[in-house]
Protein backbone atom coordinates (compact mmCIF):
# COMPACT_ATOMS: atom_id res chain seq x y z
CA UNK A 1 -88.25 -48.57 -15.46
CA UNK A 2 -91.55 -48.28 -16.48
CA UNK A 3 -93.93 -51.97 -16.66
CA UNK A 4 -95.88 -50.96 -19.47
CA UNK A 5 -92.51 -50.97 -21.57
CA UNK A 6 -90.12 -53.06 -22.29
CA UNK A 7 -86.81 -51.63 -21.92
CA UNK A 8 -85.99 -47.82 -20.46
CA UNK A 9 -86.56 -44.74 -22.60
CA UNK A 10 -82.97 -44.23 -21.88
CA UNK A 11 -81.30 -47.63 -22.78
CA UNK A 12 -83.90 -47.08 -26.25
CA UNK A 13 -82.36 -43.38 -26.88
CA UNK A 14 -78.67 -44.61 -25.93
CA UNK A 15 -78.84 -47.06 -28.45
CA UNK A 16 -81.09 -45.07 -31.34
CA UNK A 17 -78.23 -42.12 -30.88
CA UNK A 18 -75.32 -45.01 -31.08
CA UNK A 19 -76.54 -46.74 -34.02
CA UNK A 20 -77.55 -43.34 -35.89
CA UNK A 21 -74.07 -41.82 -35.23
CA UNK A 22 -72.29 -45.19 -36.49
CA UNK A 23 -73.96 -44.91 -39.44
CA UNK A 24 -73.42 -41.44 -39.96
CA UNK A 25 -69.79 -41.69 -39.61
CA UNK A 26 -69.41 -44.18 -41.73
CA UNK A 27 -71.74 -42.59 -44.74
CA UNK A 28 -69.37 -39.35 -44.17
CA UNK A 29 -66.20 -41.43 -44.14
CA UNK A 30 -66.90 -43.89 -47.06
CA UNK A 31 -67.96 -40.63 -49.55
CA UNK A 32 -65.30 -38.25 -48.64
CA UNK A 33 -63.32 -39.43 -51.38
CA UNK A 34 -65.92 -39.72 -53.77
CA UNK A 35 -67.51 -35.97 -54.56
CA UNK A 36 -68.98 -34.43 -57.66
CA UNK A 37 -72.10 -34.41 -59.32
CA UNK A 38 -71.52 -38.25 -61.20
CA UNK A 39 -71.11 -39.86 -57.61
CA UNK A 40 -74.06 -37.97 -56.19
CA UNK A 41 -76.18 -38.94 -58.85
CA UNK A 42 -75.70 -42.44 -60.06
CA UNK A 43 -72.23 -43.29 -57.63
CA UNK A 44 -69.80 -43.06 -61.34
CA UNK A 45 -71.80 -46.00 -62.84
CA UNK A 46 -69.52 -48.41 -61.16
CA UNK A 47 -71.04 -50.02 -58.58
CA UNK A 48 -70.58 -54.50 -58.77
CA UNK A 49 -72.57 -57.35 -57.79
CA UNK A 50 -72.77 -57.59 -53.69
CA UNK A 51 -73.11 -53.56 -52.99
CA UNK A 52 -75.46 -53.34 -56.11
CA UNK A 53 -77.62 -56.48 -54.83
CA UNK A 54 -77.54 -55.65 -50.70
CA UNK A 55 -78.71 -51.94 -51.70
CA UNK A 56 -81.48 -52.47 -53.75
CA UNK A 57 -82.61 -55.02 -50.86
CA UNK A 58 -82.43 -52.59 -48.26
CA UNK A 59 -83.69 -50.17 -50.20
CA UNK A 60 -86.69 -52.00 -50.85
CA UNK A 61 -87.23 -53.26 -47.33
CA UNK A 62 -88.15 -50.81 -44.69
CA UNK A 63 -89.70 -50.54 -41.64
CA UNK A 64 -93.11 -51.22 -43.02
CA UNK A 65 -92.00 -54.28 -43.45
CA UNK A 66 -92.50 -55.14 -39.34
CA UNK A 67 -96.17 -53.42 -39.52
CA UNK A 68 -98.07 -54.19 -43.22
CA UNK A 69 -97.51 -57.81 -44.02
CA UNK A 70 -98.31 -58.80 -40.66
CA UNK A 71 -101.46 -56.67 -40.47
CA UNK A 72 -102.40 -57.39 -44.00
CA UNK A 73 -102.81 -60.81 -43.44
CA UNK A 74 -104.62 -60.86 -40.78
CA UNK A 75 -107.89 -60.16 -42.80
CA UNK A 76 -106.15 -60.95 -46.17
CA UNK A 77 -104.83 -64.29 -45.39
CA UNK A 78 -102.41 -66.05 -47.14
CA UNK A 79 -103.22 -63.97 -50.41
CA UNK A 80 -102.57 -61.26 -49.37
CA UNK A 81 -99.23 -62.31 -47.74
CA UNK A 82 -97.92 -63.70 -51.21
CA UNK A 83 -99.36 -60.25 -53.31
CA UNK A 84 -97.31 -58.13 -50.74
CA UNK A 85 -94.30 -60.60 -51.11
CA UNK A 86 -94.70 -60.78 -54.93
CA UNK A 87 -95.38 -57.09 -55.18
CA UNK A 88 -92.40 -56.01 -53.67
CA UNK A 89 -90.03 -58.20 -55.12
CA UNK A 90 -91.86 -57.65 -58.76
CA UNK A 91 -90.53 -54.61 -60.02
CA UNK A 92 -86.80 -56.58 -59.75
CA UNK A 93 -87.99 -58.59 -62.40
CA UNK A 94 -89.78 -56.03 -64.47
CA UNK A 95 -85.95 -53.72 -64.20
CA UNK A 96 -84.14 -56.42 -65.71
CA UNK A 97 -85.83 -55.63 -68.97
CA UNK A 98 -87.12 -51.91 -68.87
CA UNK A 99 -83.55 -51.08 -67.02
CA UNK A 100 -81.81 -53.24 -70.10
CA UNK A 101 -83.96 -50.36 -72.41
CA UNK A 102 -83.60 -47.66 -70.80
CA UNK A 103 -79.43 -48.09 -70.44
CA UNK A 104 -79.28 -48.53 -74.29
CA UNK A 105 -81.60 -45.84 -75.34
CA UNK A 106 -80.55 -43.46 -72.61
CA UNK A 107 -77.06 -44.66 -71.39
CA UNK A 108 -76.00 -40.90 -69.70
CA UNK A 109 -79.27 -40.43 -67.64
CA UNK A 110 -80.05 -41.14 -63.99
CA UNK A 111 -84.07 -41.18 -63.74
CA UNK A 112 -87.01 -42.58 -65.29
CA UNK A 113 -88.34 -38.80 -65.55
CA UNK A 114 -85.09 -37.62 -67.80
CA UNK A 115 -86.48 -40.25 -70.36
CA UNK A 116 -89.85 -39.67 -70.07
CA UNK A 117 -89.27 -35.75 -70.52
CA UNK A 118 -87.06 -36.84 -73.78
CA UNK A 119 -90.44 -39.10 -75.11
CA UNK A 120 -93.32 -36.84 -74.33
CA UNK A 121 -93.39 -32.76 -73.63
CA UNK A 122 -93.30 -30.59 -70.71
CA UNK A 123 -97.05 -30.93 -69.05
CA UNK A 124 -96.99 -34.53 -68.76
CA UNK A 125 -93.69 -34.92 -67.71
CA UNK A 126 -93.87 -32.69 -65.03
CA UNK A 127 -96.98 -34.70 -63.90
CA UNK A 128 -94.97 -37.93 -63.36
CA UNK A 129 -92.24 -35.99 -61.50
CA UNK A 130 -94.91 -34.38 -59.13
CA UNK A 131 -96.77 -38.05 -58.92
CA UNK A 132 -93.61 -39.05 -58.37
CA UNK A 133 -92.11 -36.69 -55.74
CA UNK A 134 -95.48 -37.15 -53.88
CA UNK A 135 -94.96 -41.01 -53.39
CA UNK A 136 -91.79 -41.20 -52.42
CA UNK A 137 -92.65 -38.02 -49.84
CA UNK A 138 -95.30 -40.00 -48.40
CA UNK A 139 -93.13 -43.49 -48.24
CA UNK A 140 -90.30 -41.00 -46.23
CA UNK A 141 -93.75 -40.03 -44.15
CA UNK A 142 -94.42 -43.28 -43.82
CA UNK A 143 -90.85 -44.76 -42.67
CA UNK A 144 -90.16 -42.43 -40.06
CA UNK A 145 -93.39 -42.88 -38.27
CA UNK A 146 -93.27 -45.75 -37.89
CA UNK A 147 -89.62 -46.09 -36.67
CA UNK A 148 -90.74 -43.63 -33.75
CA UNK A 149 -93.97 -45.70 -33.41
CA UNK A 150 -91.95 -48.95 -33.00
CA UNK A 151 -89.32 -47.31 -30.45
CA UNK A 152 -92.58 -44.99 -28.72
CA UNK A 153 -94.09 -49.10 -28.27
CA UNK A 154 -90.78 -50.62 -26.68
CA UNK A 155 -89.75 -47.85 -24.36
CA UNK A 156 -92.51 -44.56 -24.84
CA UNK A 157 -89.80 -42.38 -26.05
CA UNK A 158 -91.49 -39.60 -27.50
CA UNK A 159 -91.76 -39.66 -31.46
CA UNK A 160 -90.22 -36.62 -32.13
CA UNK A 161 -87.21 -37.30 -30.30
CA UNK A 162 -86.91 -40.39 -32.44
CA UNK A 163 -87.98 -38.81 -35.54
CA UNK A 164 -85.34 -36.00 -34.72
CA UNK A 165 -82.12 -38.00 -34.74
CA UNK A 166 -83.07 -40.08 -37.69
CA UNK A 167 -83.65 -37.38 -40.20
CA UNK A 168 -80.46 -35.55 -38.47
CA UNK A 169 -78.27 -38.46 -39.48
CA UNK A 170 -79.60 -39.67 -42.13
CA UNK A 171 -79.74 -36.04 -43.93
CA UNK A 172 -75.62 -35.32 -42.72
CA UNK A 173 -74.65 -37.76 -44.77
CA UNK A 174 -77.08 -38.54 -47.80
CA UNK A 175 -76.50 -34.77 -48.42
CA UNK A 176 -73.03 -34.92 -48.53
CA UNK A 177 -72.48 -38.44 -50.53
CA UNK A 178 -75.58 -38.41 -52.24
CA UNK A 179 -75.82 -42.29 -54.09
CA UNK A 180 -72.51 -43.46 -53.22
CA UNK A 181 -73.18 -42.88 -49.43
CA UNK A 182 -76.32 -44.36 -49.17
CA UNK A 183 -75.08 -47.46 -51.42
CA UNK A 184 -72.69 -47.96 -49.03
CA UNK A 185 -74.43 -47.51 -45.82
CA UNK A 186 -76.93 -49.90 -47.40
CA UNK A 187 -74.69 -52.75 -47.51
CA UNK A 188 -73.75 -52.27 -44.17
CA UNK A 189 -77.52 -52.05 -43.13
CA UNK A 190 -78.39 -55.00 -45.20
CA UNK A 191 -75.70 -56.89 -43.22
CA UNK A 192 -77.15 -56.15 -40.40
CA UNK A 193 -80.92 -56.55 -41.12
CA UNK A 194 -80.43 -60.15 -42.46
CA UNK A 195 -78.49 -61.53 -39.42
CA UNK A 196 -81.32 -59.82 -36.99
CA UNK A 197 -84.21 -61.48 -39.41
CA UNK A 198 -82.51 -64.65 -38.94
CA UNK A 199 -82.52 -64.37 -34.96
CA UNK A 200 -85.65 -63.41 -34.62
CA UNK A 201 -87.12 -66.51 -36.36
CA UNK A 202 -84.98 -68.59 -34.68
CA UNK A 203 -86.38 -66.92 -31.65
CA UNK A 204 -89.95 -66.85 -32.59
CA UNK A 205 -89.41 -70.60 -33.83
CA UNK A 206 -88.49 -71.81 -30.71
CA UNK A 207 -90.96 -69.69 -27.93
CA UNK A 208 -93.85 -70.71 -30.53
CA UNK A 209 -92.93 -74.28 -30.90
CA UNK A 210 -95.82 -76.30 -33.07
CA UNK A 211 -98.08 -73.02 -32.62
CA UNK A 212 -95.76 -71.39 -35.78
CA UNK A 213 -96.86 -73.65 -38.45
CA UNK A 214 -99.72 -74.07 -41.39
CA UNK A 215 -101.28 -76.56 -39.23
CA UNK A 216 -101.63 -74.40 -36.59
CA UNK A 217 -103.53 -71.40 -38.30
CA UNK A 218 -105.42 -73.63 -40.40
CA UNK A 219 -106.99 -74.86 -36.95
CA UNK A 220 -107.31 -72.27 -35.40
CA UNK A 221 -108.13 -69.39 -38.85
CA UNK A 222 -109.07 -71.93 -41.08
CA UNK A 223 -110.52 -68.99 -43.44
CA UNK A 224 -107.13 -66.78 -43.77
CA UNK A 225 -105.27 -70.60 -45.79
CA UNK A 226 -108.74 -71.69 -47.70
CA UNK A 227 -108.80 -71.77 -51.18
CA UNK A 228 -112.38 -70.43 -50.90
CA UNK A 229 -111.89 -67.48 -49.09
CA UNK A 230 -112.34 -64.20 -51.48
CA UNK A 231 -110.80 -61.23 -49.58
CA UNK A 232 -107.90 -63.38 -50.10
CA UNK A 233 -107.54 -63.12 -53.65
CA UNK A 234 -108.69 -59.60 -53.73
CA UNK A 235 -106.12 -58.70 -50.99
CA UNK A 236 -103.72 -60.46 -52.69
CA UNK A 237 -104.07 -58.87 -55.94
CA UNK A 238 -104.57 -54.92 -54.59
CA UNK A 239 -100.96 -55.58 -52.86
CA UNK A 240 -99.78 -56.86 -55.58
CA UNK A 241 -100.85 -54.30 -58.06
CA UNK A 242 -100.45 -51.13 -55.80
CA UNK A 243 -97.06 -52.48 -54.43
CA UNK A 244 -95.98 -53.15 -57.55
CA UNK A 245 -96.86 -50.02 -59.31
CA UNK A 246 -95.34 -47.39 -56.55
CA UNK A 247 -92.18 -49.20 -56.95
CA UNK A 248 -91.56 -49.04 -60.44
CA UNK A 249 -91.98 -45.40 -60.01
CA UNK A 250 -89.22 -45.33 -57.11
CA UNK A 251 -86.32 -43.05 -58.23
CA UNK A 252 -83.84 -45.16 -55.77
CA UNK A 253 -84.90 -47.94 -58.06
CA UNK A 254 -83.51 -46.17 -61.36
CA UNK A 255 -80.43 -44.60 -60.17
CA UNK A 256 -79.42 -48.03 -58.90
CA UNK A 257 -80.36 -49.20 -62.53
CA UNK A 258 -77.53 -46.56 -63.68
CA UNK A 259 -74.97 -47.48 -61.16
CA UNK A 260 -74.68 -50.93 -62.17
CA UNK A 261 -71.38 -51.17 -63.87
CA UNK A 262 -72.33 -53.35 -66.57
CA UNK A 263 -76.02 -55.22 -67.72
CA UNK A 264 -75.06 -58.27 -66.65
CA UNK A 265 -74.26 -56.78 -62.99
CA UNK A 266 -77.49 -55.21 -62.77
CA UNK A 267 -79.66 -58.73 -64.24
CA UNK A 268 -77.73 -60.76 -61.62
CA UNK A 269 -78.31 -58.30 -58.90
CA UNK A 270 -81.88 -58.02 -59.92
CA UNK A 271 -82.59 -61.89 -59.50
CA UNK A 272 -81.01 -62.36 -56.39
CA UNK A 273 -82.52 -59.08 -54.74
CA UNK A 274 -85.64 -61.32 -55.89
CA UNK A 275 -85.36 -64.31 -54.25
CA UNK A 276 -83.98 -62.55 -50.85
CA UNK A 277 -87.42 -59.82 -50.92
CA UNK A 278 -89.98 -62.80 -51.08
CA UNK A 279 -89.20 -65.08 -48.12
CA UNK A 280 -88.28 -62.00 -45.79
CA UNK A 281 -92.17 -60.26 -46.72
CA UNK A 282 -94.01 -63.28 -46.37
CA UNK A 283 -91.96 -64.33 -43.34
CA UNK A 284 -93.36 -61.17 -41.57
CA UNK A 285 -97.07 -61.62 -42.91
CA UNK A 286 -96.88 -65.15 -41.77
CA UNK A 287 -95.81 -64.05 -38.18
CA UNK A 288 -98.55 -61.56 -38.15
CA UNK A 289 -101.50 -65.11 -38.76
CA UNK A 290 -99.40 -66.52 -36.38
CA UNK A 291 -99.74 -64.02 -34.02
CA UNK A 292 -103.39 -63.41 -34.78
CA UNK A 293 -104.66 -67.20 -34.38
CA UNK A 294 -102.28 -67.52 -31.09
CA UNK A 295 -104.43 -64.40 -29.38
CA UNK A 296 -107.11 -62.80 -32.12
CA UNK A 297 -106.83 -59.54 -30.08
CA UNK A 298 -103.70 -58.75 -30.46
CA UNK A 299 -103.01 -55.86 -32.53
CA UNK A 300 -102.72 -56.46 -36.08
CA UNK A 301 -99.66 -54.61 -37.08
CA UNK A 302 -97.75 -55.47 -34.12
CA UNK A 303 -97.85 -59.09 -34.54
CA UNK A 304 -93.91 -59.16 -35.29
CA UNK A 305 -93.53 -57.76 -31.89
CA UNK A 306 -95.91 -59.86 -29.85
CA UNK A 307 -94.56 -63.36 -30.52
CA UNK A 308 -90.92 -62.01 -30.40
CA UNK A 309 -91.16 -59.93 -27.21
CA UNK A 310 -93.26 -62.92 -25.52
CA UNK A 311 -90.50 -63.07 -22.87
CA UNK A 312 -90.12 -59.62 -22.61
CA UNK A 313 -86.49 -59.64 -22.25
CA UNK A 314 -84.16 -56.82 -22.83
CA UNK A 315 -81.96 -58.27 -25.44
CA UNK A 316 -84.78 -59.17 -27.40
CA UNK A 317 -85.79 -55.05 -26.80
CA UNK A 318 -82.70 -53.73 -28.62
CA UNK A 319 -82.66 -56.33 -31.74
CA UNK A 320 -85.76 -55.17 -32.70
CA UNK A 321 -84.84 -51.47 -32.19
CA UNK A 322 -81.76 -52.07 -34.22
CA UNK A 323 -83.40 -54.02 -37.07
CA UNK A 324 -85.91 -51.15 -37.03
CA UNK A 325 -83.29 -48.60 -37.51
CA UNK A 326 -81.47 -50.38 -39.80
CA UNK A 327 -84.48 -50.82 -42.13
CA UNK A 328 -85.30 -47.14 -41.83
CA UNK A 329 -82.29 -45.18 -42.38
CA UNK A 330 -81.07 -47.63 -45.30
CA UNK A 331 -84.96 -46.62 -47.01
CA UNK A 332 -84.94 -42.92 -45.78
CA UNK A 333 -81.28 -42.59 -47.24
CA UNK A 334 -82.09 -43.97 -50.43
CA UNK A 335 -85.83 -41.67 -50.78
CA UNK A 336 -83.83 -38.57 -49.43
CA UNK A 337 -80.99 -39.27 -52.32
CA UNK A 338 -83.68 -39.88 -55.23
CA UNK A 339 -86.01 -36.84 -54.42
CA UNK A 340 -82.98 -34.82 -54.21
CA UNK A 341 -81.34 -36.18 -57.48
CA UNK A 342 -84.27 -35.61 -59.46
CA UNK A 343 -84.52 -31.81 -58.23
CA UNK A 344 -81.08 -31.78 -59.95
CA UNK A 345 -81.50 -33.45 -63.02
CA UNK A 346 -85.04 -32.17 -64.08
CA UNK A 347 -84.98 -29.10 -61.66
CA UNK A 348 -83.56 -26.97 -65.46
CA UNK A 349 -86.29 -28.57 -67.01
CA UNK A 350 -89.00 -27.23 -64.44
CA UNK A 351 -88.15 -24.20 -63.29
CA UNK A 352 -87.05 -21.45 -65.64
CA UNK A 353 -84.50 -20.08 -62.95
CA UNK A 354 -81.12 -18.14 -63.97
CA UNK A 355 -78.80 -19.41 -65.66
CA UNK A 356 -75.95 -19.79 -62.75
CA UNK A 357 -78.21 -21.62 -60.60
CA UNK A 358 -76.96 -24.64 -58.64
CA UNK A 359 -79.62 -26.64 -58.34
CA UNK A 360 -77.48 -29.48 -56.37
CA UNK A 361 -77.52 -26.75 -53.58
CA UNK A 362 -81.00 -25.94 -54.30
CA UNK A 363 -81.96 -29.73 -54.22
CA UNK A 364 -81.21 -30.20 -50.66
CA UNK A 365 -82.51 -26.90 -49.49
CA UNK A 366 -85.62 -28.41 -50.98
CA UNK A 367 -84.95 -31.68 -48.97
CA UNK A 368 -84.66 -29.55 -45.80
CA UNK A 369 -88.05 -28.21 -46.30
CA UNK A 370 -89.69 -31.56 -46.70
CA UNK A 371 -87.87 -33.29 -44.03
CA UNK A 372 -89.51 -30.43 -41.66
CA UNK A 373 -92.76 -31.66 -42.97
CA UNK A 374 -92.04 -34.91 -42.30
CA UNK A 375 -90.71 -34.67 -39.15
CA UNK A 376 -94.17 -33.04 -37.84
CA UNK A 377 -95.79 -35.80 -39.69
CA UNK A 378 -93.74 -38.15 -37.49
CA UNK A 379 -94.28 -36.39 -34.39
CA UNK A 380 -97.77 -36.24 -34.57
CA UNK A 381 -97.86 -40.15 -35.41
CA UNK A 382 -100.64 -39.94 -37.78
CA UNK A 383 -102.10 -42.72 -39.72
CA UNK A 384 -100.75 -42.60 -43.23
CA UNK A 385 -101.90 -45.90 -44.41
CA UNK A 386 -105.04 -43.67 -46.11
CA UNK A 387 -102.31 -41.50 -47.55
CA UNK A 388 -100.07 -44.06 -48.72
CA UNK A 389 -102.85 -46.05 -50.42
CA UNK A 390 -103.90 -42.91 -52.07
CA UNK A 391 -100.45 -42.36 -53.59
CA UNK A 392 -100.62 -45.90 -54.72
CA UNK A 393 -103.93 -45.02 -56.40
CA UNK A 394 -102.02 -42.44 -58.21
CA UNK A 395 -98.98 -44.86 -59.53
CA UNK A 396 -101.49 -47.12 -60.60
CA UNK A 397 -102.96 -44.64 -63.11
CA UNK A 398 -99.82 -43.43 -64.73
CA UNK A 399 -97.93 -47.17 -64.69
CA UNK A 400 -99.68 -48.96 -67.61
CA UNK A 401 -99.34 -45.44 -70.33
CA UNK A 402 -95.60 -44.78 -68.92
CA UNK A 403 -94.10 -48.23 -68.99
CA UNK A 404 -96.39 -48.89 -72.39
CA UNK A 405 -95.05 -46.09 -74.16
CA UNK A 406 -91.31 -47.58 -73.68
CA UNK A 407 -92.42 -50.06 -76.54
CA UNK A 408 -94.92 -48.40 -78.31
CA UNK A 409 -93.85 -45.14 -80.17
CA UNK A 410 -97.22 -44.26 -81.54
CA UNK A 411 -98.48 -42.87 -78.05
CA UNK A 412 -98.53 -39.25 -78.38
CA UNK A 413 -98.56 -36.66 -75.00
CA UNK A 414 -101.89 -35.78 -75.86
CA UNK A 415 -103.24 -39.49 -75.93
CA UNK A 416 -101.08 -40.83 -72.59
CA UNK A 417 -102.07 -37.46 -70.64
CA UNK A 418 -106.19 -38.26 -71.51
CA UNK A 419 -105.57 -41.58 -70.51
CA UNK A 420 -103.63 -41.44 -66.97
CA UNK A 421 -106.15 -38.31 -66.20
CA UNK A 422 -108.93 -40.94 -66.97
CA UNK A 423 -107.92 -43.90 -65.02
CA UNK A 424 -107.46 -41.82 -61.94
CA UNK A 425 -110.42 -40.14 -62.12
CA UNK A 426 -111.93 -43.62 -61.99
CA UNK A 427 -110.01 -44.94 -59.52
CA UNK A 428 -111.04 -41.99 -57.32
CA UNK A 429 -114.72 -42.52 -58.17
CA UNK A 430 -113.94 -46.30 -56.67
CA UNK A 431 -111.60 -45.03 -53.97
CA UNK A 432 -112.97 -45.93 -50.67
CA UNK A 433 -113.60 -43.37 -47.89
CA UNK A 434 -111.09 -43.53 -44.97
CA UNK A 435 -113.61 -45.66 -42.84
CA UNK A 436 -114.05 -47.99 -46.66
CA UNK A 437 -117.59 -48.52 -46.29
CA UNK A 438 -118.32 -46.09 -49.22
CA UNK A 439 -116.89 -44.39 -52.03
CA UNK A 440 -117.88 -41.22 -54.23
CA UNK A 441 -119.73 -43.79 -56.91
CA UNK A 442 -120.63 -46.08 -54.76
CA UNK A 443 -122.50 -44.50 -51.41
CA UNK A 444 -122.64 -41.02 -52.68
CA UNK A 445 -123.40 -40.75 -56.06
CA UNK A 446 -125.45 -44.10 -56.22
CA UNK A 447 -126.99 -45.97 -53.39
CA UNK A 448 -124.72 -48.71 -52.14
CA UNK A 449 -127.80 -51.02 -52.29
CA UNK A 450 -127.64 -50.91 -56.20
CA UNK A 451 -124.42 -52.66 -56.25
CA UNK A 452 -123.57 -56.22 -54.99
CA UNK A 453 -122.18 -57.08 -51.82
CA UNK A 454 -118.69 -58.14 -53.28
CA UNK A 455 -118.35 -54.59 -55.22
CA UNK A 456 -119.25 -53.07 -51.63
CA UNK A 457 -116.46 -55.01 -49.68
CA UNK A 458 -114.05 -54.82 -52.18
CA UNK A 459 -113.85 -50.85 -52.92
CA UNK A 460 -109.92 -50.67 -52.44
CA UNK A 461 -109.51 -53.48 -54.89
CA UNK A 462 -111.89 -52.25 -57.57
CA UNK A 463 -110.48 -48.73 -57.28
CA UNK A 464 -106.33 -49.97 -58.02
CA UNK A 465 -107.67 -52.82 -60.53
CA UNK A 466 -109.34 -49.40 -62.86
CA UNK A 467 -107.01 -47.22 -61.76
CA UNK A 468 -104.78 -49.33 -63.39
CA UNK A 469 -106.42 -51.30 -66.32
CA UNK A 470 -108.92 -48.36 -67.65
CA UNK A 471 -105.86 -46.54 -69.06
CA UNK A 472 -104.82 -49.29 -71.15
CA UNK A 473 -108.81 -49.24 -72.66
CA UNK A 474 -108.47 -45.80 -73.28
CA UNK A 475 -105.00 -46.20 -75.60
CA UNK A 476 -106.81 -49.37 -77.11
CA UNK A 477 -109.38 -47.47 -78.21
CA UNK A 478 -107.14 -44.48 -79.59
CA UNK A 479 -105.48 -47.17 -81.68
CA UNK A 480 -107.93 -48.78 -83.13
């Protein structure tokens, strides 16, 4: 076996293949006996409290989890551990009363887009489903990268022979069982992912001893727990904003919102998915200050990794490997499902094809295609941080005028299409440059010396907070 790893690339594959099969078989098995279109879609609106409550979890927790918190708060400190904690487990809150609307107003639908295409016309509607599409292409980019990064780290299998099996197995059966697979899978997944969290703290607990505690950062990072320390807030409040945003635009989201069998189901579910989200984020961003005051040149994003794996052992190896599978396939399954359902149910409403076409078949032709893409994506391990903040940018600009004109009837196409077209084209002007020392306002278009020093540092910020507020000027204005 090779030093520089931790366990053998073929232990790691052994066990990727094992794990990916199990679930496989089990997503086949489960959905045999629940076909057509209603279970593919929105599993026959029937789904209760525990398998409604462990899949929106699961859903929402993926293997970003192990990487962003943990890097985040490393310059972000505490704030920005609590916006990516709050920002994830937000939109929960926010579905208990938009998914309460949308049920009444819309009871037969599966997606967001269906009602939006009902409230507005064709040319902005199709501009949330491609903003839409885009993000949840580049969160499936995102997952299985970093599922062969984390598995490349512990035994330097190759990433496409990682990214390989996952999309393999996780296509075979989402494909076949659409919703009702992947809910299922998911509570199987979430299972397994909470027992593994609770191991590894109890493992990272006890090889840190007093070194894993407030004290201890505040000692040593004094900066990343003081009240006084602004990249906190503004870290804080770009997670929690950009977070926030994407996932009220998540499809997986809505269909779940549709599957509940009754209200009450889904406002139960919603609360408890809550209060499970927020101590398992800021868990993981709390490792990663750990981590980072323990030995400041560590990397960032592995800091997860680093205080579990201190004692290298092999056991230690395959939980994380497993906990990293689990977290991907239950998010891949549930992004592969919703692009694919709403290729079905707004695919008519796009595409002026024949009259006999099947777009269910068509939909996961379509998933094929992407799932190439991302699988070169994967293999080439790029960065997508850059990409995924950019597709944040884009959520940000449509949330305020799509979620707004749920209460509001008096916001025409014309007037919500001027104003998301606005706000991103402000947000862009803000957006920072991949190396964030300058954006297109601020370091091309004007000298960065004009501005002050806290506008300079804080470009990501600035760029979600107009993004996302200058819309809401723009409809203000229109009304009055």
């Amino acid at each position: 076996m090779d030093k520089s790893y931790f366990i053998s690339q073929s232990t790691s594959l052994s066990l990727v293949i094992i794990i990916s099969l199990i679930f496989t078989v089990l997503g086949l098995y489960h959905s045999r006996k629940f076909q057509g279109i209603n279970n593919y879609l929105t599993a026959n609106r029937n789904i209760g409290l525990f398998s409604l409550t462990t899949s929106l979890v699961a859903s929402a927790l993926g293997a970003w989890i192990l990487f962003g918190p943990a890097a985040a708060s490393t310059w972000g400190g505490i704030g920005a551990v609590i916006g990516y904690a709050l920002g994830t487990a937000f939109p929960m809150i926010f579905l208990i009363y938009l998914g309460k609307k949308i049920r009444n107003e819309f009871p037969k639908g599966s997606s967001l887009i269906e009602f939006m295409r009902k409230k507005f016309g064709k040319s902005l509607f199709k501009l949330i489903l491609l903003m839409t599409i885009f993000y949840m292409f580049i969160f499936l980019c995102a997952e299985v990268t970093a599922v062969a990064v984390l598995i490349n780290y512990i035994s330097g299998t190759e990433l496409w022979i990682t990214a390989l099996i996952v999309l393999l197995a996780t296509l075979s059966y989402t494909l076949y069982g659409g919703l009702r697979a992947s809910i299922f899978t998911d509570n199987i997944q979430m299972i397994v992912i909470s027992v593994l969290i609770l191991i590894s703290l109890f493992y990272i607990t006890s090889f840190t001893g007093n070194e894993f505690s407030f004290a201890f950062v505040r000692q040593k990072n004094p900066q990343l727990l003081s009240a006084s320390y602004i990249p906190s807030y503004t870290a804080g409040l770009t997670f929690f904003i950009a977070v926030a945003a994407t996932n009220l635009f998540h499809q997986g989201n809505w269909q779940r919102v549709y599957a509940a069998k009754d209200y009450q189901t889904l406002k139960k579910s919603l609360i408890i998915s809550f209060f499970i989200i927020v101590p398992i984020v800021f868990f993981m961003g709390f490792v990663g200050m750990v981590s980072f005051s323990i030995d400041p040149s560590n990397r960032p994003d592995l800091g997860f990794f680093t205080l579990l794996l201190k004692e290298q052992t092999e056991m230690l190896s395959l939980l994380i490997i497993t906990l990293g599978l689990a977290l991907t396939i239950s998010t891949v399954d549930t992004l592969v499902n919703a692009i694919s359902s709403l290729f079905v149910v707004d695919g008519k409403a796009t595409f002026n094809l024949d009259k006999k076409t099947d777009y269910l078949i068509l939909s996961k032709y379509f998933i094929i295609f992407l799932s190439l893409i991302v699988f070169i994506i994967a293999s080439r391990g790029f960065d997508i941080l850059y990409l995924f903040l950019l597709a944040d940018l884009f959520c940000c600009a449509f949330v305020l005028t799509v979620f707004y004109s749920f209460y509001n009837k008096g916001i025409n196409e014309k007037t919500a299409y001027i104003s998301i077209l606005i706000g991103l084209f402000g947000g862009i002007l803000m957006f920072p440059f991949p190396d964030f020392s300058k954006s297109l306002l601020i370091g091309i278009l004007i000298p960065k010396e004009m501005f002050a020093p806290f506008v300079v540092q804080s470009l990501l910020f600035l760029s979600f907070v107009v993004a996302t507020f200058l819309p809401a000027i723009i409809l203000k204005i229109n009304k009055a």
